[in-house]
N, C-alpha and C. Protein backbone atom coordinates (compact mmCIF):
# COMPACT_ATOMS: atom_id res chain seq x y z
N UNK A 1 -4.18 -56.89 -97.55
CA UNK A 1 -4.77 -55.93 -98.46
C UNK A 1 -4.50 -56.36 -99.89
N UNK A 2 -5.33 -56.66 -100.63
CA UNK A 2 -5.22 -56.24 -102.00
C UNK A 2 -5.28 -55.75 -102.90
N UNK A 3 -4.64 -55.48 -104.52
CA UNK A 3 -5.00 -54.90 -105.08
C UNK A 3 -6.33 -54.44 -105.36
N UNK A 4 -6.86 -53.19 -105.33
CA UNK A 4 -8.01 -52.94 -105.84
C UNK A 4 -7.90 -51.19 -106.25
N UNK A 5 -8.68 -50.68 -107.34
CA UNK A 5 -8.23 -49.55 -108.03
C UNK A 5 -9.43 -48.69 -107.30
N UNK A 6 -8.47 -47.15 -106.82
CA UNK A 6 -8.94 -46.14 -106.05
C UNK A 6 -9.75 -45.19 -106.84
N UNK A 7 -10.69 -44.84 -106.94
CA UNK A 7 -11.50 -43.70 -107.87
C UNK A 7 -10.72 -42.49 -107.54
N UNK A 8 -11.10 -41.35 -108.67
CA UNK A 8 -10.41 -40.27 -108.60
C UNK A 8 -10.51 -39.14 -107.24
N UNK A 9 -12.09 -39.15 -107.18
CA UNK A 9 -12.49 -38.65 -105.63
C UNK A 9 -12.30 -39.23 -105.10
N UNK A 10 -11.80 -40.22 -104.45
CA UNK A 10 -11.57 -40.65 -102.85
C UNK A 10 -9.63 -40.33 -102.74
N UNK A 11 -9.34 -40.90 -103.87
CA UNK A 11 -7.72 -39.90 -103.70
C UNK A 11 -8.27 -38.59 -103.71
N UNK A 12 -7.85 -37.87 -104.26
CA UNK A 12 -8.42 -36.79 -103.81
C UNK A 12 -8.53 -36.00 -102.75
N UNK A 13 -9.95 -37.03 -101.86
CA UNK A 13 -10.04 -36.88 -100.33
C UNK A 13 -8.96 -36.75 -99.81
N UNK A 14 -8.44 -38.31 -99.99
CA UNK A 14 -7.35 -38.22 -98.95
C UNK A 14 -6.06 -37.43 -99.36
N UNK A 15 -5.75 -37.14 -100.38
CA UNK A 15 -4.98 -35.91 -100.28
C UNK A 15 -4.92 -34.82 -99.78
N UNK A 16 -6.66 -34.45 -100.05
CA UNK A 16 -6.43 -33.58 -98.98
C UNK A 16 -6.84 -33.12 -97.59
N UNK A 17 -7.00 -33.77 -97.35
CA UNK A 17 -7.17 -34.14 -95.58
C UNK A 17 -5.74 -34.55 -95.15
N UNK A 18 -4.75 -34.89 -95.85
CA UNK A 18 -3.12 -35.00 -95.73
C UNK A 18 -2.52 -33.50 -95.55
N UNK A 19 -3.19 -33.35 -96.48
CA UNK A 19 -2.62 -31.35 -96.96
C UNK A 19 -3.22 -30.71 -95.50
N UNK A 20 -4.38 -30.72 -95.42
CA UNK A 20 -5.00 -30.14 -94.13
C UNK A 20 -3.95 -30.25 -92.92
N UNK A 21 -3.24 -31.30 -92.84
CA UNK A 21 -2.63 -32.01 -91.80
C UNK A 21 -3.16 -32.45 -90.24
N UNK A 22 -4.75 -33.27 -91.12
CA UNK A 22 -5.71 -32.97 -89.67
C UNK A 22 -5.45 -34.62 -89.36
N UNK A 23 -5.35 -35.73 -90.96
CA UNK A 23 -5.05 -37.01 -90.27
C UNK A 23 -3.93 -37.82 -90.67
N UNK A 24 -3.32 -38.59 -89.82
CA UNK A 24 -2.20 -38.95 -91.07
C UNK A 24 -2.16 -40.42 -91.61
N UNK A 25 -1.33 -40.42 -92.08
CA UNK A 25 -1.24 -41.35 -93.30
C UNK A 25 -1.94 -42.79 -93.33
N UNK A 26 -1.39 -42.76 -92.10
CA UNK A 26 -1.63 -44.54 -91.82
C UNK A 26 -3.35 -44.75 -91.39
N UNK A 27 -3.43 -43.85 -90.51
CA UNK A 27 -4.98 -43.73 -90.42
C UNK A 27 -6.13 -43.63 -91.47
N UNK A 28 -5.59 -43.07 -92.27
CA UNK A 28 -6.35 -42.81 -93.44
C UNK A 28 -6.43 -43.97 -94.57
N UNK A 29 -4.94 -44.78 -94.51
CA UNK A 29 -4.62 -45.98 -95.25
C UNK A 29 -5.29 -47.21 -94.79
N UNK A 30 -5.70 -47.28 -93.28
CA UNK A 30 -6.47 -48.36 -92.66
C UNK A 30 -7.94 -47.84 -92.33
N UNK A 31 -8.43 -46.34 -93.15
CA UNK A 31 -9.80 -46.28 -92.73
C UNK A 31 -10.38 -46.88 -94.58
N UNK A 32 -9.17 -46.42 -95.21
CA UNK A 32 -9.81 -46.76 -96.88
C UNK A 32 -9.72 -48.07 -97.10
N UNK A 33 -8.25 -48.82 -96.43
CA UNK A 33 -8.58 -50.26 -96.52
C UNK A 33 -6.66 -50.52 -97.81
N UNK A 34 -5.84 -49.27 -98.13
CA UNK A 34 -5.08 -49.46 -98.32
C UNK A 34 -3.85 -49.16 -97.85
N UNK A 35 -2.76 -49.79 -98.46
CA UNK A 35 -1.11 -49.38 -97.67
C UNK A 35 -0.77 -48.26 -97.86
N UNK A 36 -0.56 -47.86 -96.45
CA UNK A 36 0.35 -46.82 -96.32
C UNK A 36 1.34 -45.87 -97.98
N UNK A 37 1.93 -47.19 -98.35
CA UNK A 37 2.91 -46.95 -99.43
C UNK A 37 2.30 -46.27 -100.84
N UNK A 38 1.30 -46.24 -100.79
CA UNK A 38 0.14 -45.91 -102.31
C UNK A 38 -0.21 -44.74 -101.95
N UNK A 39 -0.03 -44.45 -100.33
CA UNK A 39 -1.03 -43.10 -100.29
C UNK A 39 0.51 -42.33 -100.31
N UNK A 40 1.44 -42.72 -99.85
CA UNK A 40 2.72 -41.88 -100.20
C UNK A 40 3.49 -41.52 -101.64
N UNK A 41 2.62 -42.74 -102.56
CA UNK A 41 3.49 -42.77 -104.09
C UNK A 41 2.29 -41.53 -104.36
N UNK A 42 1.19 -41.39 -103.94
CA UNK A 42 0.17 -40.17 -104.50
C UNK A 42 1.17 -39.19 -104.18
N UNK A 43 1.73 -38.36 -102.71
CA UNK A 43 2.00 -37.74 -102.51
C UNK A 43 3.48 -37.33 -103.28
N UNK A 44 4.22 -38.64 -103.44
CA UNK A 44 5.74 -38.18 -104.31
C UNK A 44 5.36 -38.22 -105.63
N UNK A 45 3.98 -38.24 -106.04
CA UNK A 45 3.87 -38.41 -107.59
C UNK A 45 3.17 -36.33 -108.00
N UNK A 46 2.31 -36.10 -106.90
CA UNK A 46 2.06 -34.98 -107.14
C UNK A 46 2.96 -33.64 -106.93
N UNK A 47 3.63 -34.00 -105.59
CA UNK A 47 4.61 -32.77 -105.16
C UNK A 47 6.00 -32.71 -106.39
N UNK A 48 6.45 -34.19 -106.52
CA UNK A 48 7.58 -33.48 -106.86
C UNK A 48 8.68 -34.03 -105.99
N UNK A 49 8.24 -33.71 -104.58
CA UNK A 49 9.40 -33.91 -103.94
C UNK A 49 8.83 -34.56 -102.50
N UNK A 50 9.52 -35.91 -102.25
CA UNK A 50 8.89 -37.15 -101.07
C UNK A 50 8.22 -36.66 -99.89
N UNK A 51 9.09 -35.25 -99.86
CA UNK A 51 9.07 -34.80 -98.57
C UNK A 51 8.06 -33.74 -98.16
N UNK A 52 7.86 -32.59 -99.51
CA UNK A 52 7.40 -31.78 -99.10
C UNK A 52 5.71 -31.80 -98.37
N UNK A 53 4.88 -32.19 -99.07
CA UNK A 53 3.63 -32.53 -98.33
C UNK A 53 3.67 -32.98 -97.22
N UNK A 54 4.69 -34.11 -97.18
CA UNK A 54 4.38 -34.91 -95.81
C UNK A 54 4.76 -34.01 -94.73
N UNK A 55 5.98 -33.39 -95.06
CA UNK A 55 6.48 -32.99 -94.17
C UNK A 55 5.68 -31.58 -93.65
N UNK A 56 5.03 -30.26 -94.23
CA UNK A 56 3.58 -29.56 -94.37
C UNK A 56 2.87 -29.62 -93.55
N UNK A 57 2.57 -31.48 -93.33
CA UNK A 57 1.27 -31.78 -93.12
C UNK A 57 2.05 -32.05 -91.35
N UNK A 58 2.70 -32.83 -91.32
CA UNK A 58 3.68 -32.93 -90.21
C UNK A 58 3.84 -31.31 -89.46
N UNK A 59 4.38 -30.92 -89.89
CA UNK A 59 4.68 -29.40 -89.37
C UNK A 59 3.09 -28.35 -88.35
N UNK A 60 2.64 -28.65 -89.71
CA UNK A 60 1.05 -27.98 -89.56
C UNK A 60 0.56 -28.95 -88.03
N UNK A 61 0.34 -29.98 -87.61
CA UNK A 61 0.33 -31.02 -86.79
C UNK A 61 0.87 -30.52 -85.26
N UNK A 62 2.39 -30.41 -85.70
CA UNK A 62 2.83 -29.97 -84.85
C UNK A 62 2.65 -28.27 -83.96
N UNK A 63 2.37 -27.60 -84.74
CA UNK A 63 2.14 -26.59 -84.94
C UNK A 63 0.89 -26.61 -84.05
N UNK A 64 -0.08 -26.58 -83.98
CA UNK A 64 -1.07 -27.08 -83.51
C UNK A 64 -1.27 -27.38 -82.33
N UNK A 65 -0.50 -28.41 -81.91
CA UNK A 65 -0.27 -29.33 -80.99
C UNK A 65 0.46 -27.90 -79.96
N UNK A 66 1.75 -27.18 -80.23
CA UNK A 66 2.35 -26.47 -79.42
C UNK A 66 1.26 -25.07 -79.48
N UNK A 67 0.37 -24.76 -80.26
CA UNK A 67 -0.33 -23.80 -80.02
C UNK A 67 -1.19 -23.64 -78.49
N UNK A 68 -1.80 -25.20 -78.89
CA UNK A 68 -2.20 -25.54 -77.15
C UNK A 68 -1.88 -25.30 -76.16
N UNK A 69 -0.36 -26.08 -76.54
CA UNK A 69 0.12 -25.62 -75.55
C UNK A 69 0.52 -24.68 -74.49
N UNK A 70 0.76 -23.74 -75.35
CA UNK A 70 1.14 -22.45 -75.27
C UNK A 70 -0.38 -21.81 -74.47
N UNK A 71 -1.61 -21.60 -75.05
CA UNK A 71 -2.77 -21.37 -74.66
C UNK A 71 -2.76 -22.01 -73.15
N UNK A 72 -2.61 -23.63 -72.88
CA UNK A 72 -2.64 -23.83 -71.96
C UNK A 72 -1.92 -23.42 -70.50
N UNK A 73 -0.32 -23.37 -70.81
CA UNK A 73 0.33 -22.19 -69.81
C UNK A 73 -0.18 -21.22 -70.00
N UNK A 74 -0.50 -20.34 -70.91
CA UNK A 74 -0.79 -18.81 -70.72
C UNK A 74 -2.13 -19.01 -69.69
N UNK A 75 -3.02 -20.05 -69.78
CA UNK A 75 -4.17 -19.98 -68.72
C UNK A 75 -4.01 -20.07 -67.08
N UNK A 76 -2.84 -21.47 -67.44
CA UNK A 76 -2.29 -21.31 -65.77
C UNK A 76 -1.28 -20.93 -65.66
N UNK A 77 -0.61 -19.83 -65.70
CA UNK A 77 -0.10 -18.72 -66.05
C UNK A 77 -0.75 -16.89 -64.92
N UNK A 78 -1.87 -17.42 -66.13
CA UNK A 78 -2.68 -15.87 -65.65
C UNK A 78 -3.27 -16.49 -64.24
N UNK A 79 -3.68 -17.89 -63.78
CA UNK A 79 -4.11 -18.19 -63.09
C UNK A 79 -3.80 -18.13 -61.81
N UNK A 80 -2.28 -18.13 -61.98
CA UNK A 80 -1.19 -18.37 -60.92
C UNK A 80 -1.34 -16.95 -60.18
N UNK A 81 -1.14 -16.22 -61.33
CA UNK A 81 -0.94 -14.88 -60.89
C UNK A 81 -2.07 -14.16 -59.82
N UNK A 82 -3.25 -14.12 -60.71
CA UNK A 82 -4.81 -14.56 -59.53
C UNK A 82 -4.56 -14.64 -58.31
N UNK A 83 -4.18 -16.03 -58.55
CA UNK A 83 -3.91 -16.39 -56.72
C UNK A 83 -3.19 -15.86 -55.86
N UNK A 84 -1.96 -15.54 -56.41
CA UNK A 84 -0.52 -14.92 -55.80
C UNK A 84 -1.01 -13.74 -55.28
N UNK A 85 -1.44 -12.37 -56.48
CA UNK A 85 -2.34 -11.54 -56.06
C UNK A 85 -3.77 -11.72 -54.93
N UNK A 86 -4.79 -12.51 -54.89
CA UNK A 86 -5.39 -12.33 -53.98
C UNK A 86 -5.32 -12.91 -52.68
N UNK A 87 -3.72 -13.22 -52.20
CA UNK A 87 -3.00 -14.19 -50.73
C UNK A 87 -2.93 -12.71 -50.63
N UNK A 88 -2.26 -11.56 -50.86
CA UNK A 88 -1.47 -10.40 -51.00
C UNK A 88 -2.58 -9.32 -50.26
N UNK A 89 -4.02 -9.31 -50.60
CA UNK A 89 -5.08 -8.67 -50.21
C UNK A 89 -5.39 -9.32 -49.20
């Protein structure tokens, strides 16, 4: 990769689609064509602090991810129950 200078909208973008916490970093650094490390100096240059966005965006991710989850037992869950109940009849 080399140097080459990012326009104001496409940072931007990818900030916030970071913030969203829908893609992360690296993906976004190899769909624009730069390092990882530039899209993180955006993020410690705007927050303030290294961690907080990333970590947001991380959380939010996760978050997500166990929501499913959760949805998904509660389905076979209720499902179980279904069955248990209609052996019983």
């Amino acid at each position: 990769m080399g140097y080459r200078k990012i326009d104001e909208t496409t940072k931007n973008q990818i900030l916030d689609k970071i913030k969203q916490g829908n893609v992360p970093v690296v993906d976004l650094a190899k769909e624009h064509e730069i390092a990882p490390k530039t899209i993180y100096g955006w993020l410690s240059h705007e927050s303030g602090n290294n961690a907080s966005l990333l970590e947001y965006g991380k959380l939010k991710r996760e978050n997500k991810a166990l929501m499913e989850l959760v949805g998904f037992l509660t389905l076979e869950l209720k499902a179980g129950k279904k069955r248990r109940f209609s052996k019983k009849l």
